[in-house]
C-alpha atoms as a PDB file:
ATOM      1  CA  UNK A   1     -27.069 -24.797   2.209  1.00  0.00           C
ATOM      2  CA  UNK A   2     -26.866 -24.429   6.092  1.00  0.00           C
ATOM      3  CA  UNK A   3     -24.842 -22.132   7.230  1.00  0.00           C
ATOM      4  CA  UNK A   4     -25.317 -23.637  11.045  1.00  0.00           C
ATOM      5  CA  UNK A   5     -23.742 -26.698   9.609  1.00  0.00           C
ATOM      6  CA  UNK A   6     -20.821 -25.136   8.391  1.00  0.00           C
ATOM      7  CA  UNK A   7     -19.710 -23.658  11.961  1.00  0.00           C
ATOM      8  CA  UNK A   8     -20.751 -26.801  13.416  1.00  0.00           C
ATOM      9  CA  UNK A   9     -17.954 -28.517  11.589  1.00  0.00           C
ATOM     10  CA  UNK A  10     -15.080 -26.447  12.995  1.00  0.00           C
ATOM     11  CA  UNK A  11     -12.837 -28.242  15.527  1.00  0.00           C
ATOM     12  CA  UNK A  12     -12.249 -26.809  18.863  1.00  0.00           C
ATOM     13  CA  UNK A  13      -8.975 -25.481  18.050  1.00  0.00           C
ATOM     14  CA  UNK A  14      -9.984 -23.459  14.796  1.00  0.00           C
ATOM     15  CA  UNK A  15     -12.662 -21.718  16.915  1.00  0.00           C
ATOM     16  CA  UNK A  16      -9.285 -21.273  19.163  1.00  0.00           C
ATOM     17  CA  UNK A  17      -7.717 -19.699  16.499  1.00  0.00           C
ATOM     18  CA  UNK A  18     -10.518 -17.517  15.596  1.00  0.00           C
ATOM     19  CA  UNK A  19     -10.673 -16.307  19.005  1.00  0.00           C
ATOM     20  CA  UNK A  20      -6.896 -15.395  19.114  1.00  0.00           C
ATOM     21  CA  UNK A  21      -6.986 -13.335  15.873  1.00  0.00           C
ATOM     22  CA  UNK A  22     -10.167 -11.572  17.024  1.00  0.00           C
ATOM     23  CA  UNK A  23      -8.687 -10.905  20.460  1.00  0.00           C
ATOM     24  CA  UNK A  24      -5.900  -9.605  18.148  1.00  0.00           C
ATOM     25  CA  UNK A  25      -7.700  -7.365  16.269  1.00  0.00           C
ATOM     26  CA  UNK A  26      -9.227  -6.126  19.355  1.00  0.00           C
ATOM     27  CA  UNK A  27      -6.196  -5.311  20.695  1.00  0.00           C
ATOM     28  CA  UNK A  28      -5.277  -3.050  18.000  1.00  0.00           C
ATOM     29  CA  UNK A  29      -8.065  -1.330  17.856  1.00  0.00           C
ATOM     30  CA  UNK A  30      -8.055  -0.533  21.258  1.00  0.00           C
ATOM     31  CA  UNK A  31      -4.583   1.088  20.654  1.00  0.00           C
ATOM     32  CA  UNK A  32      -4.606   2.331  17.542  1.00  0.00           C
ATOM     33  CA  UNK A  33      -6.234   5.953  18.221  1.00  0.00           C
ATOM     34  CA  UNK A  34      -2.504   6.073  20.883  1.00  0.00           C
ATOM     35  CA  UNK A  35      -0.172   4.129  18.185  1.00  0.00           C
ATOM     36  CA  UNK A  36      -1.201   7.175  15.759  1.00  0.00           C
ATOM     37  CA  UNK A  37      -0.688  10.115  18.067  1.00  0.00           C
ATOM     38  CA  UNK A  38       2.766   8.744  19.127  1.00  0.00           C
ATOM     39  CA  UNK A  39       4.193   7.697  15.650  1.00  0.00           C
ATOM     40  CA  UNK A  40       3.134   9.145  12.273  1.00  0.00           C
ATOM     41  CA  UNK A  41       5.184   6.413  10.454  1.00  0.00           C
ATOM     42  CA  UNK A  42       1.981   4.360  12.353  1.00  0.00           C
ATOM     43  CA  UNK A  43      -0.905   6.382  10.560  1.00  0.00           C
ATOM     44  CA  UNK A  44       1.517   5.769   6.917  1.00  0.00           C
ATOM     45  CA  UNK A  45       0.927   2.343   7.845  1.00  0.00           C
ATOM     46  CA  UNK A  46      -2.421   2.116   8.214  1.00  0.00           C
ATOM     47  CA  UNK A  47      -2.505   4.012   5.158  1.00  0.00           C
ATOM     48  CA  UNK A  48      -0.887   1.655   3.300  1.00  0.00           C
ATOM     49  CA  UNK A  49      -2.602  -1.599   4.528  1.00  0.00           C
ATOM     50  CA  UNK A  50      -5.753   0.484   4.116  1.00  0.00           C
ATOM     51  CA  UNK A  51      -4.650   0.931  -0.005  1.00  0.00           C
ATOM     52  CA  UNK A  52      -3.886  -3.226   0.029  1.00  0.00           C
ATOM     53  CA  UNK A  53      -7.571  -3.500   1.687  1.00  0.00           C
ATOM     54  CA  UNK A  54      -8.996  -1.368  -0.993  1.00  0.00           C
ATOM     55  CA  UNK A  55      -7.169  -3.729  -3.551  1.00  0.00           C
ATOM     56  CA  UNK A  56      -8.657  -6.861  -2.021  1.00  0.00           C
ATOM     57  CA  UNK A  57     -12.500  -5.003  -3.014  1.00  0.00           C
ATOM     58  CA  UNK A  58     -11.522  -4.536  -6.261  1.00  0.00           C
ATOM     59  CA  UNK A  59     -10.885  -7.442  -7.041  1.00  0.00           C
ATOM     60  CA  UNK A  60     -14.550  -8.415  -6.613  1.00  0.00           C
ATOM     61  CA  UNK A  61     -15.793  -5.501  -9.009  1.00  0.00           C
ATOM     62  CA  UNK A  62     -15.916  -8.298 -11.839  1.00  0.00           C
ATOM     63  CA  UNK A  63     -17.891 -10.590  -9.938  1.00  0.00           C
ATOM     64  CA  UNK A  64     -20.589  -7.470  -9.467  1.00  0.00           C
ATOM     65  CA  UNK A  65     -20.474  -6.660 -13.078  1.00  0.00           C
ATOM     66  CA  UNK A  66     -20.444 -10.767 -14.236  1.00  0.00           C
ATOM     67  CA  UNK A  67     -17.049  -9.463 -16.149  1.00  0.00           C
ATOM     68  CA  UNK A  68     -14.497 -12.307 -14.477  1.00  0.00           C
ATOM     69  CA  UNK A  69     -11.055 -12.038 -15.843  1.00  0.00           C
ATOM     70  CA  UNK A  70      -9.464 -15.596 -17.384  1.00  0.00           C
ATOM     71  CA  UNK A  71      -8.264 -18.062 -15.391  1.00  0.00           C
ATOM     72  CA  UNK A  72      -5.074 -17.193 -16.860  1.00  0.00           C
ATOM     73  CA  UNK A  73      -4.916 -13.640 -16.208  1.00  0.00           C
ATOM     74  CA  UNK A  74      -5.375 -14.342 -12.104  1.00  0.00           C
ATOM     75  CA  UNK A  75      -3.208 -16.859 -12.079  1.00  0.00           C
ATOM     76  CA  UNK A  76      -0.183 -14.014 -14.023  1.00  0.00           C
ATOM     77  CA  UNK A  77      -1.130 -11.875 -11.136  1.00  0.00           C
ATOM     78  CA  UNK A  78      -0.814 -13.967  -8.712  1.00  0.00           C
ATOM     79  CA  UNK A  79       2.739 -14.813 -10.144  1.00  0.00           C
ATOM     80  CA  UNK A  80       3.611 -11.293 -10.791  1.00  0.00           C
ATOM     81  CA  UNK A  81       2.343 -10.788  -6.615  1.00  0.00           C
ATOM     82  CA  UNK A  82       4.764 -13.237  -5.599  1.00  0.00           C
ATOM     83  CA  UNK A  83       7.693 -12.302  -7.680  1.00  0.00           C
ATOM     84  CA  UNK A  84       7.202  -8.923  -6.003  1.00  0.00           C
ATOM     85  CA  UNK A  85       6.892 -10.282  -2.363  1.00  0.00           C
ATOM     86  CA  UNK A  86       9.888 -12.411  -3.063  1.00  0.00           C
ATOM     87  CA  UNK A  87      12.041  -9.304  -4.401  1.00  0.00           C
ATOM     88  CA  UNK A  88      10.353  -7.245  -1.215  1.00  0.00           C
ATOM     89  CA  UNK A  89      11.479  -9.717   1.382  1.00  0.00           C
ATOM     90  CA  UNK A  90      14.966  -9.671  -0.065  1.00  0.00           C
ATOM     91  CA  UNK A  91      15.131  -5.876  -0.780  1.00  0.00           C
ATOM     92  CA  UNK A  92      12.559  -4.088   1.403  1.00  0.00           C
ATOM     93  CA  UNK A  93      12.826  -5.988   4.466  1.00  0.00           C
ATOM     94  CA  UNK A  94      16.141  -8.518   4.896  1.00  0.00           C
ATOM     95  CA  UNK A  95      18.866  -5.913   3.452  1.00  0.00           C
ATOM     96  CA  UNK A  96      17.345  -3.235   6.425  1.00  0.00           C
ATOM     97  CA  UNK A  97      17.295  -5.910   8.853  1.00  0.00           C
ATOM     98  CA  UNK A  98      20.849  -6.500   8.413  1.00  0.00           C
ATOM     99  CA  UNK A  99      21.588  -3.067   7.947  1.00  0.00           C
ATOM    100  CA  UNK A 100      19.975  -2.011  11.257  1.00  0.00           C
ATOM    101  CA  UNK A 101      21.671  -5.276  13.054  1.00  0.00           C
ATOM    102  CA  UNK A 102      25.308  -3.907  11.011  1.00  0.00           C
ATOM    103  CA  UNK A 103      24.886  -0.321  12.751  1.00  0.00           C
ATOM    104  CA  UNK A 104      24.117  -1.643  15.845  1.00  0.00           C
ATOM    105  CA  UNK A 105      27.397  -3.063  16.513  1.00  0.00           C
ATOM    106  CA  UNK A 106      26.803  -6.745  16.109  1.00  0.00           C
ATOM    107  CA  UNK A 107      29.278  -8.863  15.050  1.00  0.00           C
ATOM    108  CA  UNK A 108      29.207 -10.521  11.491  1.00  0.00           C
ATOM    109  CA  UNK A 109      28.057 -14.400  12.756  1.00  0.00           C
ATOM    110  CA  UNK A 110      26.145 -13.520  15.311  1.00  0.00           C
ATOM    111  CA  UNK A 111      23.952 -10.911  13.334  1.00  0.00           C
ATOM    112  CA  UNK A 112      23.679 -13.167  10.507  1.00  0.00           C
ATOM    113  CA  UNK A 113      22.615 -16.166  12.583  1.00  0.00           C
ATOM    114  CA  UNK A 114      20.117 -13.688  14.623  1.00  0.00           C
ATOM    115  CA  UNK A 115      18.828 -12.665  11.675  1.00  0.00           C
ATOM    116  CA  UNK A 116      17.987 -15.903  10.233  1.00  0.00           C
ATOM    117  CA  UNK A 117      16.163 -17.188  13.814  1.00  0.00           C
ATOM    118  CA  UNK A 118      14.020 -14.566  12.868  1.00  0.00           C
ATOM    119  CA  UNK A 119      13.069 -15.180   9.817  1.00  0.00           C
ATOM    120  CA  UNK A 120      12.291 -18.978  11.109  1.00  0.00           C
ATOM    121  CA  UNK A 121      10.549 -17.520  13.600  1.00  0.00           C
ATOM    122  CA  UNK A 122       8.248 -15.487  11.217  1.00  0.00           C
ATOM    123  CA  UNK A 123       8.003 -18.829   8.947  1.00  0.00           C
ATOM    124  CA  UNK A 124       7.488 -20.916  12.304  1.00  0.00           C
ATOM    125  CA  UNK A 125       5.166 -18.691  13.690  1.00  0.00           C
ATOM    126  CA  UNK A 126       2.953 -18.392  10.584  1.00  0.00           C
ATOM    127  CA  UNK A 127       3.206 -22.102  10.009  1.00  0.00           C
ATOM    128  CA  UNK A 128       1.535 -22.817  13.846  1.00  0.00           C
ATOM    129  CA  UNK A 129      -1.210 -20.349  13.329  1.00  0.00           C
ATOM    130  CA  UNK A 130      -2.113 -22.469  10.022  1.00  0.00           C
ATOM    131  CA  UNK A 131      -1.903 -25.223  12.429  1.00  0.00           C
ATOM    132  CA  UNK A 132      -4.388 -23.715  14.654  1.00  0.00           C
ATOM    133  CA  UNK A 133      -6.781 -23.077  11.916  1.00  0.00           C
ATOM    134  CA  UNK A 134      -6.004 -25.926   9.128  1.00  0.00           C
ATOM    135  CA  UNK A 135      -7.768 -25.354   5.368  1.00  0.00           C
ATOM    136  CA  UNK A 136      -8.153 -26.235   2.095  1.00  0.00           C
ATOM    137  CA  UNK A 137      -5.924 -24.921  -0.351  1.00  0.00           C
ATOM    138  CA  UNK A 138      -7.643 -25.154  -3.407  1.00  0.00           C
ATOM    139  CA  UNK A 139     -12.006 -25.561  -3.791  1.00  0.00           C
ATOM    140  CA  UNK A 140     -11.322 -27.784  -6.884  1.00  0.00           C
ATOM    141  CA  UNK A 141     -15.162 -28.673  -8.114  1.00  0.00           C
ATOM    142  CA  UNK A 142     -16.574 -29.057  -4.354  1.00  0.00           C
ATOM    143  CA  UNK A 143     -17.750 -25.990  -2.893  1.00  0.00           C
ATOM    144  CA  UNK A 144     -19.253 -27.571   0.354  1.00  0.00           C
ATOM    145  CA  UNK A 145     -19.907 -25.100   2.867  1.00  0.00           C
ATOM    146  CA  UNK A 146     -17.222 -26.394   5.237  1.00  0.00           C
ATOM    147  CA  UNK A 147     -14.813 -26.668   2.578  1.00  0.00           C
ATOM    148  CA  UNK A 148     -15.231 -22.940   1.036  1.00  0.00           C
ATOM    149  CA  UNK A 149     -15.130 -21.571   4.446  1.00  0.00           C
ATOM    150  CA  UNK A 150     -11.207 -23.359   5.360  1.00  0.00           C
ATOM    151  CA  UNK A 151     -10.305 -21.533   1.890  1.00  0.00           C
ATOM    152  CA  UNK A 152     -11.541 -17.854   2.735  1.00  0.00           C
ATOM    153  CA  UNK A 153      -9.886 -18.445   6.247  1.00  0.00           C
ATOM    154  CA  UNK A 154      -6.585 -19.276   4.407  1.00  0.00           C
ATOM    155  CA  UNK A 155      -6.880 -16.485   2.310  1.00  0.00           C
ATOM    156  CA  UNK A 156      -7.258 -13.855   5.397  1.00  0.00           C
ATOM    157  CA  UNK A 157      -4.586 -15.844   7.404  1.00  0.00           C
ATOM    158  CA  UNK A 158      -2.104 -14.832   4.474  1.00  0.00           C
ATOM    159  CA  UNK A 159      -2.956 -11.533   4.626  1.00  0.00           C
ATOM    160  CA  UNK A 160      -1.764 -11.175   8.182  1.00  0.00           C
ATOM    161  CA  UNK A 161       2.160 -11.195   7.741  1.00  0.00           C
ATOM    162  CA  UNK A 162       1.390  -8.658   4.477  1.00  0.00           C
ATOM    163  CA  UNK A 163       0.165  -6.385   6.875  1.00  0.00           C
ATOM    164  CA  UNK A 164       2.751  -6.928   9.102  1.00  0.00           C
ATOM    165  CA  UNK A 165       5.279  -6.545   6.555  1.00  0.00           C
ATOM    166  CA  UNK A 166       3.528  -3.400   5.449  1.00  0.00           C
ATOM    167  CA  UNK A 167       3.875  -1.798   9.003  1.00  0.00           C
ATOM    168  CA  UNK A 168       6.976  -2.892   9.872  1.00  0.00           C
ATOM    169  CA  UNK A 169       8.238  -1.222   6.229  1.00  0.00           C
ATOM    170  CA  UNK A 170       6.559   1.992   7.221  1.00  0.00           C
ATOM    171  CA  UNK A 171       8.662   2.329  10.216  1.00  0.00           C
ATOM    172  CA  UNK A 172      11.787   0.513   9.150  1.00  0.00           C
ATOM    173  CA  UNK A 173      12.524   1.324   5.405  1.00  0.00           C
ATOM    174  CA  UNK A 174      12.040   4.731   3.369  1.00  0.00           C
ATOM    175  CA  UNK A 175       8.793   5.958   2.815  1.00  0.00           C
ATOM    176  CA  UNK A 176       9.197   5.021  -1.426  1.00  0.00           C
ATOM    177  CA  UNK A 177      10.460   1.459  -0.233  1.00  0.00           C
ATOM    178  CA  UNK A 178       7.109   0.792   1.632  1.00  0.00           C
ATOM    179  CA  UNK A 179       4.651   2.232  -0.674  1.00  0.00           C
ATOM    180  CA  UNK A 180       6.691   0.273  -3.098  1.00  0.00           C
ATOM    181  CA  UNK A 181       5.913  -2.905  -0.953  1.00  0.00           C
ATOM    182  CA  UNK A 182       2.639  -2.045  -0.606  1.00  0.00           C
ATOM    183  CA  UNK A 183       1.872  -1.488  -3.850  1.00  0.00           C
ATOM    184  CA  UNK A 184       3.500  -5.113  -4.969  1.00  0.00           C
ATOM    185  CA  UNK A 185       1.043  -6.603  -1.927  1.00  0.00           C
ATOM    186  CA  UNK A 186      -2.070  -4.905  -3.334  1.00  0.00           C
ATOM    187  CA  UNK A 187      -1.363  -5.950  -7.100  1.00  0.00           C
ATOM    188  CA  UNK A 188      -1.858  -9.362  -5.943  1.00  0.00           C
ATOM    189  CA  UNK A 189      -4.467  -8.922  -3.418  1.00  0.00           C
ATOM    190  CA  UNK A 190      -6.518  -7.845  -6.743  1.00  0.00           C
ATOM    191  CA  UNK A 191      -7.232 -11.432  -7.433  1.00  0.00           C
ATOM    192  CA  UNK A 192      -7.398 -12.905  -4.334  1.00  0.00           C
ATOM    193  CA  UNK A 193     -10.346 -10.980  -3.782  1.00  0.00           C
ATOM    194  CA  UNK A 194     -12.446 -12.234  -6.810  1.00  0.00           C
ATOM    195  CA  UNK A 195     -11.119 -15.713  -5.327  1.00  0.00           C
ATOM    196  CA  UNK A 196     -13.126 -15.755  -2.325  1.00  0.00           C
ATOM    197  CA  UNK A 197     -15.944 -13.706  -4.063  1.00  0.00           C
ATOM    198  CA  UNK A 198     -16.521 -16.501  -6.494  1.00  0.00           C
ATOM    199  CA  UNK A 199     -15.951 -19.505  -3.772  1.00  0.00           C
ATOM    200  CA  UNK A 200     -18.570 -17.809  -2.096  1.00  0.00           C
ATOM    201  CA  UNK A 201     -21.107 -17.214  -4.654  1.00  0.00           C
ATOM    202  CA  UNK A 202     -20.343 -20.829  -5.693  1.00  0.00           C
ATOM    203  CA  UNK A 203     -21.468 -22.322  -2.707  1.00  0.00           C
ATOM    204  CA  UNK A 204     -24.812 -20.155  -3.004  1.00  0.00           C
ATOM    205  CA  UNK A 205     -24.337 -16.936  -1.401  1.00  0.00           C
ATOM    206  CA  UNK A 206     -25.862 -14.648  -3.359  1.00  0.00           C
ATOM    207  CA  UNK A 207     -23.543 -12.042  -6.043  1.00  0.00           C
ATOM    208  CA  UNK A 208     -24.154  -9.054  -3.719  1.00  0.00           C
ATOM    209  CA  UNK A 209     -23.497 -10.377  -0.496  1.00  0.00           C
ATOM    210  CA  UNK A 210     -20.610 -13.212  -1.875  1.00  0.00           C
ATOM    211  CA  UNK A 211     -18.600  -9.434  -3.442  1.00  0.00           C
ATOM    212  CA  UNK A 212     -19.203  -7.604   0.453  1.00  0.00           C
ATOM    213  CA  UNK A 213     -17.749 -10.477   1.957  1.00  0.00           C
ATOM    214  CA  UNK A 214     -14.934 -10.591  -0.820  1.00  0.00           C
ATOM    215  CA  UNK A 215     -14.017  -7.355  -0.001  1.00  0.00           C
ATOM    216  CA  UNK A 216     -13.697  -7.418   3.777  1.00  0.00           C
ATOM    217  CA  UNK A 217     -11.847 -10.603   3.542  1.00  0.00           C
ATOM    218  CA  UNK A 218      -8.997  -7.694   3.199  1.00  0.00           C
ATOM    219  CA  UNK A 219      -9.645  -5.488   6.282  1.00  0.00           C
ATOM    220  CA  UNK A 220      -7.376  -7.873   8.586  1.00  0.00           C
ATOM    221  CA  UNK A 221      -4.204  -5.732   6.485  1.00  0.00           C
ATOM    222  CA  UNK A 222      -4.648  -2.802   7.795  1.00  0.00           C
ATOM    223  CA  UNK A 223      -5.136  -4.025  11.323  1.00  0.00           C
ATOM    224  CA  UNK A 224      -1.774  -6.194  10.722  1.00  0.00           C
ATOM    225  CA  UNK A 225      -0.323  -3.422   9.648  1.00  0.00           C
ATOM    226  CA  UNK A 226      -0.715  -0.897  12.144  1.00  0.00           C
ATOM    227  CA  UNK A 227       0.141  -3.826  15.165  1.00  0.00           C
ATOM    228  CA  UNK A 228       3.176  -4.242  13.167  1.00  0.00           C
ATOM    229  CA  UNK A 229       3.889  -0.469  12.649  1.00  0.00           C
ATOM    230  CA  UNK A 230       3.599   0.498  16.667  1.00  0.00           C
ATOM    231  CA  UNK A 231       5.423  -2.550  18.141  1.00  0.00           C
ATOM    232  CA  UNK A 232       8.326  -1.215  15.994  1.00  0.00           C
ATOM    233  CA  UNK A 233       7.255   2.534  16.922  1.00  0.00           C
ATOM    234  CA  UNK A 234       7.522   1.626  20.412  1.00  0.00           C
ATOM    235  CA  UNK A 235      10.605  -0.326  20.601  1.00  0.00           C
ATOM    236  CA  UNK A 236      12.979   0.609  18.135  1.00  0.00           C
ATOM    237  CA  UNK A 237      15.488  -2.068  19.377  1.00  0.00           C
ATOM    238  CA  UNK A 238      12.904  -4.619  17.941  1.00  0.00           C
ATOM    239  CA  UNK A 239      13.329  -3.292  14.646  1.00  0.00           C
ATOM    240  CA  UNK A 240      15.712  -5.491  12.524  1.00  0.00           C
ATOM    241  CA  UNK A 241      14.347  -8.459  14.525  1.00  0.00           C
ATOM    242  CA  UNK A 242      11.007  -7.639  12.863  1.00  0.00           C
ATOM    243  CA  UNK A 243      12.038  -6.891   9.531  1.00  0.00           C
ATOM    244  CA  UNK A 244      13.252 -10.238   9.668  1.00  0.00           C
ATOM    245  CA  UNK A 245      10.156 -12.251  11.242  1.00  0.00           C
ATOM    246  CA  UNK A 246       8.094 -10.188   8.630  1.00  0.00           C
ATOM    247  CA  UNK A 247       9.925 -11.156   5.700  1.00  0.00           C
ATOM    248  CA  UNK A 248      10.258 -15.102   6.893  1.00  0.00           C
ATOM    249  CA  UNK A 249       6.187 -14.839   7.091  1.00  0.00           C
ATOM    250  CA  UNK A 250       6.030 -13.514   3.720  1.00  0.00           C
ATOM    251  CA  UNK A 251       8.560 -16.097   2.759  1.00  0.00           C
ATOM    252  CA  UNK A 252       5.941 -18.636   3.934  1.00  0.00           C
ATOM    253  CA  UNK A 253       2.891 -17.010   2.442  1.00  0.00           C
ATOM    254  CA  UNK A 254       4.937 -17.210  -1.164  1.00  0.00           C
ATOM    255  CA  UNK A 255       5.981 -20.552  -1.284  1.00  0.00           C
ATOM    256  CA  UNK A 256       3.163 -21.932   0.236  1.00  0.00           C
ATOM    257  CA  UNK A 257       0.009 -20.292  -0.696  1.00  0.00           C
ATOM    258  CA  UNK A 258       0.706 -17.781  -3.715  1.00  0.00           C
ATOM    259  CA  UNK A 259       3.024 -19.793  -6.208  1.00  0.00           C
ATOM    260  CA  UNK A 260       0.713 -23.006  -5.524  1.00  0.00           C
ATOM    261  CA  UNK A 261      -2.241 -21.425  -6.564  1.00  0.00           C
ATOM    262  CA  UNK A 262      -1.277 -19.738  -9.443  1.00  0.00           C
ATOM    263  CA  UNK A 263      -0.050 -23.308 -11.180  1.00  0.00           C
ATOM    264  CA  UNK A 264      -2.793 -25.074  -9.610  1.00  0.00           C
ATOM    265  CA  UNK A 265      -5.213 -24.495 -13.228  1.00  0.00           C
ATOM    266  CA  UNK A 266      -2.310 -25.471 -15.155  1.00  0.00           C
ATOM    267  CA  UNK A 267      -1.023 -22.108 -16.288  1.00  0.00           C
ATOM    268  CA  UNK A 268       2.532 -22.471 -14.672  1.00  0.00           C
ATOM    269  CA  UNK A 269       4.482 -20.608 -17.522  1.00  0.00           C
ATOM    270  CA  UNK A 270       2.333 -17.556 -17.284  1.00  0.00           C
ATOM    271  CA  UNK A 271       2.894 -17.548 -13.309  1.00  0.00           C
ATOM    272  CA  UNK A 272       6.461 -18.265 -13.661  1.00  0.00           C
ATOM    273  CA  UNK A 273       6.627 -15.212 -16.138  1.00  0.00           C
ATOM    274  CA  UNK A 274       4.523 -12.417 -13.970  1.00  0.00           C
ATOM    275  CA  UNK A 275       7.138 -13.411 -11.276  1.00  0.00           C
ATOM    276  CA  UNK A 276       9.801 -13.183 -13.059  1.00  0.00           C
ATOM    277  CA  UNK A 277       8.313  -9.769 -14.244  1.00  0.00           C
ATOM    278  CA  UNK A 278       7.450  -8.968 -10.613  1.00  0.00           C
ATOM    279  CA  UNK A 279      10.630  -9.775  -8.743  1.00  0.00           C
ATOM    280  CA  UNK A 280      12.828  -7.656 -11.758  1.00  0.00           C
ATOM    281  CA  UNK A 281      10.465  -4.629 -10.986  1.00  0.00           C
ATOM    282  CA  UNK A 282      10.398  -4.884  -7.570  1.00  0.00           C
ATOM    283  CA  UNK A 283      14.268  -5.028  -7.424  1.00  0.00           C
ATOM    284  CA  UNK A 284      14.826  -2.211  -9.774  1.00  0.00           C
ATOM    285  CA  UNK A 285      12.246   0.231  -7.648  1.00  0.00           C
ATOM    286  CA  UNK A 286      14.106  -1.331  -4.059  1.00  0.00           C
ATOM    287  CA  UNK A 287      17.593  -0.375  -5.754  1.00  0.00           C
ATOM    288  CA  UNK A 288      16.735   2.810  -7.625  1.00  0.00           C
ATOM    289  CA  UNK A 289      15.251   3.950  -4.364  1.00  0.00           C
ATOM    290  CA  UNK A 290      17.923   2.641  -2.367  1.00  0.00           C
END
């Protein structure tokens, strides 16, 4: 298949979008050598997104060794991932959002309301980006070039508020609360990995090159991560008000990207169960640590 034929689709406005999020990541790489020298909670950050990143690679190992897991199994990560986003947006991010908002001085209703613009915000903003670059949810039995490309894009435009979440937990939360969070992100960044892997490799990229580009479809965390970590670093008043725009991004990434594909092969009692089994371990870790 053509590869020049699959760029030559894109609209205008998704090689906008593409543009933005590589200005982005320019951007942060510019100032991350400064972010890291100022704030060490910065460098945990990267850290941390850099651990999700590596997750993301391993998930292609299976591809590599023609060892793919069940349907069934990726779909209870993928479950157990989002019960453990939903319990970390609760837990890890909203309780020291209002907790930072509570010490600051700020009366009940208008904290409260503040805190929920946002989380609408994060939701709102996250929701325009995927606006900007529109995909396909789900490859189904077409793997058109075109098609397979929208999917890997919506795979790394998720991973952006996970990143963010991850740095804005590294300077906002205890240390145990986001390695906790990280650790949730990267169990189901495992199969999301072998996802784009295998839509590659089934629209003819070869097994070597289909894994490589599996595995980098992860890098954008740590990048997220660190922007996130040294806005907060460098404005502390922005804090809650992050917290809060992280977890209503992560809130968006759940309801519309992770729980939808893990019932999308018809295994929606195994999902339902990992996330269960995800949220209940996430809480318990968020309050033990608390």
């Amino acid at each position: 298949m053509n590869p020049t034929g699959t760029h030559a689709t894109l609209r205008p406005l998704q090689w906008l979008g593409l543009a933005l999020c590589a200005a982005g990541a320019a951007i942060v790489l510019a100032q991350a050598w400064r972010a890291l020298v100022l704030a060490p909670a910065v460098a945990h950050a990267g850290a941390l997104g850099a651990a999700a990143a590596l997750a993301t690679a391993l998930g292609v190992l299976p591809l590599v060794l023609a060892r793919t897991p069940s349907q069934r199994t990726q779909d209870t990560l993928l479950g157990f991932g989002a019960g453990v986003m939903l319990a970390a947006t609760c837990f890890s991010l909203l309780n020291p959002a209002l907790d930072a908002v509570r010490a600051a001085g700020f009366a009940p209703w208008p904290r409260a309301a503040g805190i929920g613009l946002a989380l609408l915000a994060g939701a709102g903003g996250l929701m325009l980006l995927e606006h900007l670059l529109p995909h396909s949810h789900a490859l189904g039995g077409d793997a058109r070039p075109r098609r397979v490309l929208l999917f890997v894009l919506a795979i790394v435009l998720h991973n952006i508020p996970e990143g963010l979440a991850i740095g804005v937990a590294a300077v906002g939360s205890e240390a145990a609360r986001a390695t906790a969070l990280a650790g949730g992100i990267a169990i189901q960044d495992v199969p999301e990995g072998l996802v784009v892997a295998l839509a590659l490799h089934a629209a003819g990229m070869g097994r070597g090159r289909a894994a490589l580009l599996g595995a980098a479809s992860g890098l954008v965390e740590p990048l997220a991560a660190v922007l996130g970590a040294a806005a907060v670093a460098g404005a502390a008043m922005l804090l809650p008000w992050a917290l809060a725009f992280a977890a209503g991004a992560m809130l968006f990434v759940v309801s519309h990207e992770v729980i939808p594909e893990s019932h999308r092969q018809g295994h929606e009692r195994q999902a339902t169960a990992g996330l269960m089994l995800g949220f209940v371990l996430m809480m318990v870790l968020d309050t033990a640590l608390a």
